[in-house]
Structure formats: C-alpha cells, structure tokens
C-alpha atoms as a PDB file:
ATOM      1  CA  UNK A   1    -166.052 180.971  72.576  1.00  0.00           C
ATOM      2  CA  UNK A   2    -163.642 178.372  71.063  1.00  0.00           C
ATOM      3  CA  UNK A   3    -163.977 174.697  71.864  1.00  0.00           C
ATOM      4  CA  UNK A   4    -161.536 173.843  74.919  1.00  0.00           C
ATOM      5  CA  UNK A   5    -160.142 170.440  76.421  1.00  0.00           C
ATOM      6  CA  UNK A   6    -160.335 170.406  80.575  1.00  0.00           C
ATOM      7  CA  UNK A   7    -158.167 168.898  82.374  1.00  0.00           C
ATOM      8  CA  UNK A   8    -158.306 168.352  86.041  1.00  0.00           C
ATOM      9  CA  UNK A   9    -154.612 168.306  88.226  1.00  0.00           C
ATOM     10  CA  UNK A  10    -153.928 167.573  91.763  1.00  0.00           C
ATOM     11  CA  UNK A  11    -149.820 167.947  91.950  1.00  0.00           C
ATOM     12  CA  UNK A  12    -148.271 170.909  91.165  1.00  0.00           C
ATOM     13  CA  UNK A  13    -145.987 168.827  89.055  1.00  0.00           C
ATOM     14  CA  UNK A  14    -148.916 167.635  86.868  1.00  0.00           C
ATOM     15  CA  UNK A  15    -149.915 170.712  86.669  1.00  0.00           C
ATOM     16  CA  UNK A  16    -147.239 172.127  85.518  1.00  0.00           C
ATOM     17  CA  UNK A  17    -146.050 168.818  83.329  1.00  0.00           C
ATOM     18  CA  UNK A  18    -149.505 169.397  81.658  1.00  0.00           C
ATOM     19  CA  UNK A  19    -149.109 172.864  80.550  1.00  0.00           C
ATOM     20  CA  UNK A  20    -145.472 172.676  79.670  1.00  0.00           C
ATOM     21  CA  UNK A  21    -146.282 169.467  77.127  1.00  0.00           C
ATOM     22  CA  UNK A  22    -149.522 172.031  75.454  1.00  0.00           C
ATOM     23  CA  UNK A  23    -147.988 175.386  73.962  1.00  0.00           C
ATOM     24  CA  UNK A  24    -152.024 176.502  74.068  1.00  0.00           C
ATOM     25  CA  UNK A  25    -152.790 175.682  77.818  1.00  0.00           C
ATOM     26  CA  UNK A  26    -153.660 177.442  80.528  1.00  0.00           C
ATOM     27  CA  UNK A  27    -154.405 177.687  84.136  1.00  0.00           C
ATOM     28  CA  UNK A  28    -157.360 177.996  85.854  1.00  0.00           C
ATOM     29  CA  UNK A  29    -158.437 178.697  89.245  1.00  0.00           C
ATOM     30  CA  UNK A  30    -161.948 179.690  90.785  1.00  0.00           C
ATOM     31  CA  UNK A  31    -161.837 183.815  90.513  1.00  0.00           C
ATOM     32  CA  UNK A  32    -159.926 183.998  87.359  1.00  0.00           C
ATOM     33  CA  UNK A  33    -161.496 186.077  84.607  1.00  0.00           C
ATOM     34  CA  UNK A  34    -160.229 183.687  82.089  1.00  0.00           C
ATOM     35  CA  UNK A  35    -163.778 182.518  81.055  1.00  0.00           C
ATOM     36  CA  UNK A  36    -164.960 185.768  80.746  1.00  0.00           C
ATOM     37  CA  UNK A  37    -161.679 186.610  78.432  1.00  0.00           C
ATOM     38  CA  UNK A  38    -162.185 183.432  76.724  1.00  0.00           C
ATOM     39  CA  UNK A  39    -165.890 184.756  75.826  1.00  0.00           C
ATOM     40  CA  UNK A  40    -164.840 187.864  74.546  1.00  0.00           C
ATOM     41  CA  UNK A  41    -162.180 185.966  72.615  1.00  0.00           C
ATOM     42  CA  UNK A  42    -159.192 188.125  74.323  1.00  0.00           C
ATOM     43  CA  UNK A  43    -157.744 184.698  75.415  1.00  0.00           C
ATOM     44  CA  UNK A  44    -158.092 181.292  73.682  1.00  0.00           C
ATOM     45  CA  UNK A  45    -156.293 178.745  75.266  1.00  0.00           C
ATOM     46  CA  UNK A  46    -156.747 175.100  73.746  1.00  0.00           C
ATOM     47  CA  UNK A  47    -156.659 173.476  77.437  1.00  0.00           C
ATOM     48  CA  UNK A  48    -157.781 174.630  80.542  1.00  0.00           C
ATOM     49  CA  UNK A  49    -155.850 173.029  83.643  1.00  0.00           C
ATOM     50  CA  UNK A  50    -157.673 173.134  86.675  1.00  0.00           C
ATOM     51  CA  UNK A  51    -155.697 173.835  89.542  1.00  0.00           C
ATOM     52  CA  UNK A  52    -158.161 174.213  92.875  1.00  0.00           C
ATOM     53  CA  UNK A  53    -157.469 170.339  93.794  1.00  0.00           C
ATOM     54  CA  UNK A  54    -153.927 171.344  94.012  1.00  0.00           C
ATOM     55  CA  UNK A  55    -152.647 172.210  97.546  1.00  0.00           C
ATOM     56  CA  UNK A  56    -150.885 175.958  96.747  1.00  0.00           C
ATOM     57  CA  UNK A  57    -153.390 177.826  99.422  1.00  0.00           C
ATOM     58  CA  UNK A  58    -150.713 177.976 102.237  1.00  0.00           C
ATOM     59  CA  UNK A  59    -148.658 180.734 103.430  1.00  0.00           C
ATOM     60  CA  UNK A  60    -145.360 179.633 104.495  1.00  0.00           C
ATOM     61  CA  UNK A  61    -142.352 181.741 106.419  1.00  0.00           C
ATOM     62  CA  UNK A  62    -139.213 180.377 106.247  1.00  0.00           C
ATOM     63  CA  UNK A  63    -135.926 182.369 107.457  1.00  0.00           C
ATOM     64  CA  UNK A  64    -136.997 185.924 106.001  1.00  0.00           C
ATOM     65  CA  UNK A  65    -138.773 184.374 102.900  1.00  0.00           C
ATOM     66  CA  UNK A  66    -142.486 184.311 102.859  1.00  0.00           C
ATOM     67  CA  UNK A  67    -144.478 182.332 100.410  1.00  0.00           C
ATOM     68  CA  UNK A  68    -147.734 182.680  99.268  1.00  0.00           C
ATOM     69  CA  UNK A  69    -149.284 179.628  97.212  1.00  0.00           C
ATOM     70  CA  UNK A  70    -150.909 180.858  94.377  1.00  0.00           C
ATOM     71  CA  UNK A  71    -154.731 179.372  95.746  1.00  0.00           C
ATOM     72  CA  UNK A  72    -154.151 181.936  98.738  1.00  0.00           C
ATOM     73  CA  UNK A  73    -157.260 183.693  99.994  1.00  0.00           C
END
C-alpha cells in the first residue's frame, strides 16, 4: 500500500473544497472497499477524506424529488 495523507471533514463543502484542491484525493466512508483496493494497489489515492462526520445520512422528499445522502443506511 502507498503512503496516504487523512484528512478528516465535517461540511460537505470542506469536503468537497478538499478534494477539488487534490487531483489524487478521495472519499471515504465506513463500508467502502477503498482500503481493500488501495491494498491490492487497484486504487491509490494520495488523500483520503473522511466523510462519516458529515451529515449526508438523511432521506429527504421534496415535491416528487427524493434524496438520498450519500451516508444513507
């Protein structure tokens, strides 16, 4: 596995601020696969961005949308 900096978010605009500004970021979120693809060397991002202190687990229904945050169990 490649060395990797962490980084730790808790807006989704920092979140996304943070992987915008680093062309080798990524997300993560607990369940991903991405440190088991980052062992096998299939993926390897420079950053990892934390995302679980970052409030995306609601479901929302507005008019005839529905929208599912991305932390959604």
């Amino acid at each position: 596995m490649n060395p990797f900096a962490y980084t730790r978010t808790v807006t989704a605009d920092q979140a996304i601020h943070t992987v915008t500004a680093e062309p080798g970021a990524a997300f993560f979120a607990g369940g991903t696969t991405l440190l088991d693809l980052m062992k096998l060397d299939v993926m390897t991002p420079e950053e990892l961005v934390d995302i679980n202190s970052v409030p995306l687990a609601d479901v929302r229904l507005h008019n005839d949308t529905v929208r599912i945050g991305a932390l959604a169990g």
